[in-house]
Protein backbone atom coordinates (compact mmCIF):
# COMPACT_ATOMS: atom_id res chain seq x y z
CA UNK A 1 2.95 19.69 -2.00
CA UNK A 2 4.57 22.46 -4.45
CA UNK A 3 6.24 19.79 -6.76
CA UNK A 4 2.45 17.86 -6.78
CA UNK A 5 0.80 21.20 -7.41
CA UNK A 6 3.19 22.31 -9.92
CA UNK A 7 3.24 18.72 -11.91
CA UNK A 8 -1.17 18.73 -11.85
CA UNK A 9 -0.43 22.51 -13.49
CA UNK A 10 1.84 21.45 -15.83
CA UNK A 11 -0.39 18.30 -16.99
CA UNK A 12 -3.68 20.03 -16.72
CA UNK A 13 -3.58 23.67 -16.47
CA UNK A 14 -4.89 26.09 -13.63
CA UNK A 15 -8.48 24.75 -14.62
CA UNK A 16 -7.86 20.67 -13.62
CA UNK A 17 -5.72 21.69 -11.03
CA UNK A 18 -8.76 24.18 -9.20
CA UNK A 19 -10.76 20.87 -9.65
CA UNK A 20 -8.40 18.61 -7.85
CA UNK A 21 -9.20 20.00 -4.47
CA UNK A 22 -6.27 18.36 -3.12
CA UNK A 23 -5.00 18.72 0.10
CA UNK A 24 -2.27 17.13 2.64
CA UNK A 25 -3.68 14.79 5.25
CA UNK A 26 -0.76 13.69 6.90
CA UNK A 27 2.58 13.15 6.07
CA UNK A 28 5.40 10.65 7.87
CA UNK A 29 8.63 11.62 7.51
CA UNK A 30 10.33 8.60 8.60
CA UNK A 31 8.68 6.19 6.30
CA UNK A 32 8.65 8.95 3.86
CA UNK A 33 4.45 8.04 2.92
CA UNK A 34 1.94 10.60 2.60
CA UNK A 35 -1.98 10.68 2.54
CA UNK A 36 -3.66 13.41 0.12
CA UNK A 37 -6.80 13.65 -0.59
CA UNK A 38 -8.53 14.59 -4.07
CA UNK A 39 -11.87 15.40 -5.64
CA UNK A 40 -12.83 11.55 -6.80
CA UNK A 41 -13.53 13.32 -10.11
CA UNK A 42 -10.19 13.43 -10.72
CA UNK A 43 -8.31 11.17 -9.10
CA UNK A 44 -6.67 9.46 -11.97
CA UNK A 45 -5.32 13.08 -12.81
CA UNK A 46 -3.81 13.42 -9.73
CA UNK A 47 -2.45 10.30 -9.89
CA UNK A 48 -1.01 10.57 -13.47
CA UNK A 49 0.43 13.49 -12.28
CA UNK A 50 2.30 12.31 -9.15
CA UNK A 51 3.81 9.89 -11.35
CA UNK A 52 4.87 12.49 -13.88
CA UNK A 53 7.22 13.90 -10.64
CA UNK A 54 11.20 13.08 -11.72
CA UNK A 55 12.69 15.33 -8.99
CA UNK A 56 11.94 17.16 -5.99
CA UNK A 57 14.60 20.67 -5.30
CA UNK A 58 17.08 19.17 -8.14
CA UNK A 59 17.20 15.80 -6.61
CA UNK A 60 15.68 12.70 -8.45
CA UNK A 61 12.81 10.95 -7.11
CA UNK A 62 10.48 7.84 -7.86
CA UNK A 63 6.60 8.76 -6.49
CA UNK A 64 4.28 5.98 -6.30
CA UNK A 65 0.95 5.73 -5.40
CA UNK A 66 0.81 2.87 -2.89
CA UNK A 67 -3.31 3.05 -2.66
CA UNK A 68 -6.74 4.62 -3.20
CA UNK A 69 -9.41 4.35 -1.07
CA UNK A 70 -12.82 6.49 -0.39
CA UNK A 71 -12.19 6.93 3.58
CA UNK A 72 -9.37 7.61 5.29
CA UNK A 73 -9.50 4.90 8.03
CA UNK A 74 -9.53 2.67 5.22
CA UNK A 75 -6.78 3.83 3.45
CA UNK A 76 -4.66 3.50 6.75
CA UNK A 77 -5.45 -0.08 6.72
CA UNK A 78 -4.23 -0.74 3.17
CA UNK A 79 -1.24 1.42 3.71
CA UNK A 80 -0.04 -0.68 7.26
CA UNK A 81 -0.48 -4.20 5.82
């Protein structure tokens, strides 16, 4: 959550990143997947800037955003199949 608060800072400032409103859902460790959730306002923000993310503690990462959805049971479903 640092590196994806610290990447929406960098991108937008302490302004954009007060109007994410982002917070952690859940995370799974094994399959390495987590659910956030955002202020639909600025979603494509957020998502621009978890893409921006090139390394997490000095160790290179990819981030992707696997899907978007308004509820969370949907999102589970898109995320399992």
């Amino acid at each position: 959550m640092d590196t994806i608060w610290g990447a929406i800072y960098k991108l937008y400032g302490e302004y954009g990143a007060s109007q994410a409103r982002l917070a952690l859902i859940s995370f799974d460790g094994e399959r390495k997947q987590a659910i956030l959730r955002a202020s639909l306002d600025v979603v494509d923000n957020v998502r621009t800037a978890i893409a921006s993310i090139t390394s997490i503690s000095d160790k290179p990462v990819a981030v992707h955003v696997l899907a978007v959805s308004g509820t969370v049971k949907a999102l589970h479903g898109k995320v399992a199949a």
